[in-house]
C-alpha atoms as a PDB file:
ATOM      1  CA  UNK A   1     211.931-149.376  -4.102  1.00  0.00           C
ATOM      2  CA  UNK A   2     212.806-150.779  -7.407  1.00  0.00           C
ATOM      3  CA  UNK A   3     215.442-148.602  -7.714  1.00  0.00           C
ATOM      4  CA  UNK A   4     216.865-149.675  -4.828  1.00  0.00           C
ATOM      5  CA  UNK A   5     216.397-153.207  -5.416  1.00  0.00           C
ATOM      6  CA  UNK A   6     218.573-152.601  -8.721  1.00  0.00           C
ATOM      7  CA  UNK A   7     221.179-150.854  -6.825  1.00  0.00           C
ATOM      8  CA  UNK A   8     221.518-154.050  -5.066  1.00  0.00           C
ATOM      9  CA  UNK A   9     221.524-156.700  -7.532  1.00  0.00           C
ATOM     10  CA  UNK A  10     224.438-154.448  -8.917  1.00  0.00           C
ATOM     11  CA  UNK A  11     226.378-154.718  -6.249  1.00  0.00           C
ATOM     12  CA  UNK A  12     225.733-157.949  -5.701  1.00  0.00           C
ATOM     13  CA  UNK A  13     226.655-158.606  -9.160  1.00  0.00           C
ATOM     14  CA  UNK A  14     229.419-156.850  -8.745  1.00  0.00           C
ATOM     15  CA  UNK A  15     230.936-158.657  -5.977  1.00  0.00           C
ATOM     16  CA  UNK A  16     230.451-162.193  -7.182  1.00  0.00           C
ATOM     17  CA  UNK A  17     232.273-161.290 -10.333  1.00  0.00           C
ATOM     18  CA  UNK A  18     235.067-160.167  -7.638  1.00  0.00           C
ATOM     19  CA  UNK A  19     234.529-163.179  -6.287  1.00  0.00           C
ATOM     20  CA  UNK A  20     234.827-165.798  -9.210  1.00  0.00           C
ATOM     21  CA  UNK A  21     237.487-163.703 -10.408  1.00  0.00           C
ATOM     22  CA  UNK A  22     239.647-164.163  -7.643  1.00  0.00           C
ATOM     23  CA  UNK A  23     238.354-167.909  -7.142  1.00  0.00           C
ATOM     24  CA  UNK A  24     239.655-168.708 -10.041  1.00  0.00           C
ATOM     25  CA  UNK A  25     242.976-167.418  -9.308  1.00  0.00           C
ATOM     26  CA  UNK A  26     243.230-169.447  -5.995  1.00  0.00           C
ATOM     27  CA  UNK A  27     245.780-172.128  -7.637  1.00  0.00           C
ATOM     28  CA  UNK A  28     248.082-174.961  -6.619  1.00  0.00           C
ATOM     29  CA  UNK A  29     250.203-171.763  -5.872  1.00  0.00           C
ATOM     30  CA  UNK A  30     249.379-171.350  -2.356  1.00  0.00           C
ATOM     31  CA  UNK A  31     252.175-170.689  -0.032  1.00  0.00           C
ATOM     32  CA  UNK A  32     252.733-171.781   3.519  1.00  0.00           C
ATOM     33  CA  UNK A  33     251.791-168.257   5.649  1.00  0.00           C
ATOM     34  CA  UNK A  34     254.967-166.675   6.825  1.00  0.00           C
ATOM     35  CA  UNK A  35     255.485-167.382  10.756  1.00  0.00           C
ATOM     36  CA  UNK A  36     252.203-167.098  12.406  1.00  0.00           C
ATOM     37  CA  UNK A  37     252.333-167.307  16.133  1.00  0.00           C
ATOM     38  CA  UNK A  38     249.952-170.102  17.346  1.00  0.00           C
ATOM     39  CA  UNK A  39     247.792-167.479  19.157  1.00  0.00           C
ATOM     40  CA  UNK A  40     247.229-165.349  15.518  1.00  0.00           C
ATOM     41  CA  UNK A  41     245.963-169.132  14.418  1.00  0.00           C
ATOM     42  CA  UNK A  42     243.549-169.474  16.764  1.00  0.00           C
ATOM     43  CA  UNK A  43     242.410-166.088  17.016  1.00  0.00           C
ATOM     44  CA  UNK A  44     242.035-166.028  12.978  1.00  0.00           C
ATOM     45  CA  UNK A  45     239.511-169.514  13.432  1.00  0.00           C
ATOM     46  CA  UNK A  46     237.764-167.861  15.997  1.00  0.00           C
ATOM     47  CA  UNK A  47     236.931-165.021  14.273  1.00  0.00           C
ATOM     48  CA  UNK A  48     235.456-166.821  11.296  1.00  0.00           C
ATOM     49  CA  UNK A  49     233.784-169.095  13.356  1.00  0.00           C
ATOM     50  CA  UNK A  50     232.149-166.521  15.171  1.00  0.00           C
ATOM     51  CA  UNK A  51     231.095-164.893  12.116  1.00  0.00           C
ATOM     52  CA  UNK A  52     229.692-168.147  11.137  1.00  0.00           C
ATOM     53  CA  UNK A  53     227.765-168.683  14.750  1.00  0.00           C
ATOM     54  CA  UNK A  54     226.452-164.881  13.494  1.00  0.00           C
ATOM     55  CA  UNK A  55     225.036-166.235   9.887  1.00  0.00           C
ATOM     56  CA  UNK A  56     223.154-169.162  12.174  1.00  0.00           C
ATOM     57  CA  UNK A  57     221.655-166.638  14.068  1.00  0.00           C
ATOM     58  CA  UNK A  58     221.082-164.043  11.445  1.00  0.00           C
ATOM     59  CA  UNK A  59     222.485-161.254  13.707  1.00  0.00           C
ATOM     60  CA  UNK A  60     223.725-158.666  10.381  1.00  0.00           C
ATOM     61  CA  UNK A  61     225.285-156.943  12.951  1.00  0.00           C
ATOM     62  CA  UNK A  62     227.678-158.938  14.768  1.00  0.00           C
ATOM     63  CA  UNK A  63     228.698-160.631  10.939  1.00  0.00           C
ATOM     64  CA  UNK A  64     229.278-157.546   9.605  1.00  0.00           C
ATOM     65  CA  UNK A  65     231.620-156.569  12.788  1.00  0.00           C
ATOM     66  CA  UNK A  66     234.135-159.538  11.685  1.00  0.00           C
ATOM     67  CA  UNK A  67     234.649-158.050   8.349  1.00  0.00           C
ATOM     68  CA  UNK A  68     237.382-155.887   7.709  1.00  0.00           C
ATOM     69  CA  UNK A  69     237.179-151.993   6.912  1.00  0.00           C
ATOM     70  CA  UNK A  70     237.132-152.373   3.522  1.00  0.00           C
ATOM     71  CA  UNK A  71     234.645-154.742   3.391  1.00  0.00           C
ATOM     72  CA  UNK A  72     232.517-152.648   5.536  1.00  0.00           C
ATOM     73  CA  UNK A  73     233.017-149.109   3.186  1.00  0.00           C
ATOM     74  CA  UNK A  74     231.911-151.827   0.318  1.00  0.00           C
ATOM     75  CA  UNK A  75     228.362-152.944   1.934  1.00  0.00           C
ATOM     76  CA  UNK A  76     228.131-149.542   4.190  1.00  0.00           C
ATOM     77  CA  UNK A  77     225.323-151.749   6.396  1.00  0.00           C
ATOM     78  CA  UNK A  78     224.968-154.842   7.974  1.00  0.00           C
ATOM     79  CA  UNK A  79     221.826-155.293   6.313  1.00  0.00           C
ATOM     80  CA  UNK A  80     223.204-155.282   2.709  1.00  0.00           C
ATOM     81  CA  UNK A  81     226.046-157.378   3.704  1.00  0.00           C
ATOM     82  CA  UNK A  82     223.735-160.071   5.028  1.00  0.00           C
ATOM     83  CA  UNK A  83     221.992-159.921   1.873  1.00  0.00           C
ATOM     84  CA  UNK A  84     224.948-160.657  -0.208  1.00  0.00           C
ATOM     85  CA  UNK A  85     225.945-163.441   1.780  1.00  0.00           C
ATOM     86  CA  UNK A  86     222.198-165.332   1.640  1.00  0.00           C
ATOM     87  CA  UNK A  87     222.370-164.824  -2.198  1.00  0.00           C
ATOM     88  CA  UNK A  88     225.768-165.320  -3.333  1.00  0.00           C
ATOM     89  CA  UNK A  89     227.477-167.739   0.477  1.00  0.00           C
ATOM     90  CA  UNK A  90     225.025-170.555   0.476  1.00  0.00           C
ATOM     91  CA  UNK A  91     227.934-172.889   1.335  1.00  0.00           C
ATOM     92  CA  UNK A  92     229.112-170.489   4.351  1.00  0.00           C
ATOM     93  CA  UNK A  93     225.795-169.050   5.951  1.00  0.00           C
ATOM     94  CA  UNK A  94     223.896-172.329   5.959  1.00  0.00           C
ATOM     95  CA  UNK A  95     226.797-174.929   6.080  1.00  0.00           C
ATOM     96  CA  UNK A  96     226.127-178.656   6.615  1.00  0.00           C
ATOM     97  CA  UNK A  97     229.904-178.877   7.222  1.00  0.00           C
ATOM     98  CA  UNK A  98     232.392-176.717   8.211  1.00  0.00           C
ATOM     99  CA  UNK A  99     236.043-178.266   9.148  1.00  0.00           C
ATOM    100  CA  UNK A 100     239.299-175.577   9.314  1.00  0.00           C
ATOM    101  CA  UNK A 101     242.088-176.520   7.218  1.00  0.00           C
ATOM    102  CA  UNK A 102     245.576-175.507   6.859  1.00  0.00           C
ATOM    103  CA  UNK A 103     246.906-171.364   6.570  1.00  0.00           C
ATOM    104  CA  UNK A 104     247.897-170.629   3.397  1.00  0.00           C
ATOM    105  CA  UNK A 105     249.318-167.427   1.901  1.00  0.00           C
ATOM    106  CA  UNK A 106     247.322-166.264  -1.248  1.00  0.00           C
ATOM    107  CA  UNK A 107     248.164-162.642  -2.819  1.00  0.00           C
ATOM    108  CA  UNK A 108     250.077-161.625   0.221  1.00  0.00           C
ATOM    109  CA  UNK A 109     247.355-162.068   2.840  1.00  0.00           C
ATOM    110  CA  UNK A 110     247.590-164.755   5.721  1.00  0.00           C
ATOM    111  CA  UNK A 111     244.155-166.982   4.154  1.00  0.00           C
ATOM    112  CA  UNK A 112     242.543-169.380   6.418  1.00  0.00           C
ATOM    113  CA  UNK A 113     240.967-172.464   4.282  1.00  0.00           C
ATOM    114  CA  UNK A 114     237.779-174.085   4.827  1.00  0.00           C
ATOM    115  CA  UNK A 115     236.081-177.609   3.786  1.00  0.00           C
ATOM    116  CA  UNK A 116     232.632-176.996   3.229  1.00  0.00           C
ATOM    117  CA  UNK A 117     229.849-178.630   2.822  1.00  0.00           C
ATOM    118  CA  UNK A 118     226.826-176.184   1.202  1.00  0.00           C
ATOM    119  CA  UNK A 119     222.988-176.670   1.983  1.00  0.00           C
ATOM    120  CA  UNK A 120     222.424-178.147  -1.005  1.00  0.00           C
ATOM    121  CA  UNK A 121     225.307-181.065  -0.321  1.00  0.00           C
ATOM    122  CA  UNK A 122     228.120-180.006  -2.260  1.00  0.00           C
ATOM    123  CA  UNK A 123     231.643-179.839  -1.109  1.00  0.00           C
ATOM    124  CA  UNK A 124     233.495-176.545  -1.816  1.00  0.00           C
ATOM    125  CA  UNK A 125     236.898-175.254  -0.322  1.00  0.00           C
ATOM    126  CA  UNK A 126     236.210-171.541   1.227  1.00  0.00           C
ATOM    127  CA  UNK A 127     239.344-168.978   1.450  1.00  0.00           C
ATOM    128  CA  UNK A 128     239.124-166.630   3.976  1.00  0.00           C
ATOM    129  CA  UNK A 129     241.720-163.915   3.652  1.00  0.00           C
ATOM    130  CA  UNK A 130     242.904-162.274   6.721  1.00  0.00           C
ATOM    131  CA  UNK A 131     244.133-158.857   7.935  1.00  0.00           C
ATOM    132  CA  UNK A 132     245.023-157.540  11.303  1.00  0.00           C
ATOM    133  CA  UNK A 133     244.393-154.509  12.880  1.00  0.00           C
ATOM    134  CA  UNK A 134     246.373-152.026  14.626  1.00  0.00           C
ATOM    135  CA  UNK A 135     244.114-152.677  17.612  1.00  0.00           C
ATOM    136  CA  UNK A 136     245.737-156.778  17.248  1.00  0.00           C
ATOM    137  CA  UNK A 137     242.092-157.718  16.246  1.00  0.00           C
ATOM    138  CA  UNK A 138     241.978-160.023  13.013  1.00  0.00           C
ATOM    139  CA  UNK A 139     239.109-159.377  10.499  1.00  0.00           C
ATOM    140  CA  UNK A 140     237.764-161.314   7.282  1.00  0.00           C
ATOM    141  CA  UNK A 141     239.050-159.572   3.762  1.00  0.00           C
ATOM    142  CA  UNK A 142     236.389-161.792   2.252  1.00  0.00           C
ATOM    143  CA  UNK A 143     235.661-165.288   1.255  1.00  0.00           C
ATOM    144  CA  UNK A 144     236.670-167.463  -1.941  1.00  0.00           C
ATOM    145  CA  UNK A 145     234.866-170.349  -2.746  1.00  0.00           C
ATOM    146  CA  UNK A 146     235.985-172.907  -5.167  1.00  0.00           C
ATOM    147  CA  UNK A 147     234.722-176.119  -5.686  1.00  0.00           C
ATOM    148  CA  UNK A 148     237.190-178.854  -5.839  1.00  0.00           C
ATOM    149  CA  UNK A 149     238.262-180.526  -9.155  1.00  0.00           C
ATOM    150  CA  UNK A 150     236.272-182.763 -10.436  1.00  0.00           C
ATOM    151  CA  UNK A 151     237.695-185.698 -12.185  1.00  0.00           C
ATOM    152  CA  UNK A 152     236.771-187.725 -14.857  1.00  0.00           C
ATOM    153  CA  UNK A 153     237.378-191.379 -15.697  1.00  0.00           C
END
């Protein structure tokens, strides 16, 4: 058991350092997406926001079904997925707000951004990179989350 429970806080561990890494990369440099056909749009927000009706309900199973292969070989269950996402997506599995923004185009993938408000009130900015499948079926690459700059006087 506590060998197990180490297992996981390593790859938890693991993946938010993924994580911040690539947050911290997410820059003014966002592009507009190439052409994305108004249908792609609408199917990419309603996968996420399915995902997100998933978290609400704590179904594992249908969250983990909107991630993309890789994601899936990285977690291998729903049940460690879900667990990573209660410890390290506060912001996206228990949102107080969640309003779609614009498509933007962030290290080659079609990324769907996010306003978010977390459980514990504060705003963040959530990237959601995108891939599509041969079947025509979008799925989640992951999520980015980056707080928004804070200025001083």
């Amino acid at each position: 058991m506590v060998r197990r429970l180490a297992s996981i806080g390593l790859i938890v561990g693991l993946i938010l350092c993924l994580v911040l890494s690539a947050a911290a990369q997410v820059s003014p440099g966002e592009m507009p997406p190439a052409e994305v056909l108004p249908a792609d749009r609408a199917a990419i927000r309603e996968t996420i926001q399915a995902q997100l009706d998933a978290f609400r309900r704590d179904d594992g199973e249908t969250a983990f079904g909107f991630a993309s292969p890789t994601i899936q070989s990285l977690f291998g269950t729903p049940e460690l997925f879900m667990q990573m996402v209660r410890q390290g997506y506060r912001p996206v599995y228990r949102p107080q707000v969640f309003e779609f923004r614009e498509l933007v185009t962030l290290h080659g993938l079609v990324t769907q951004k996010v306003h978010v408000v977390g459980p514990d009130g504060r705003p963040a900015t959530a990237y959601y990179p995108m891939s599509q499948g041969p079947d025509g079926r979008w799925r989640i690459e992951g999520c980015y989350l980056q707080a928004p700059d804070e200025h001083q006087a």
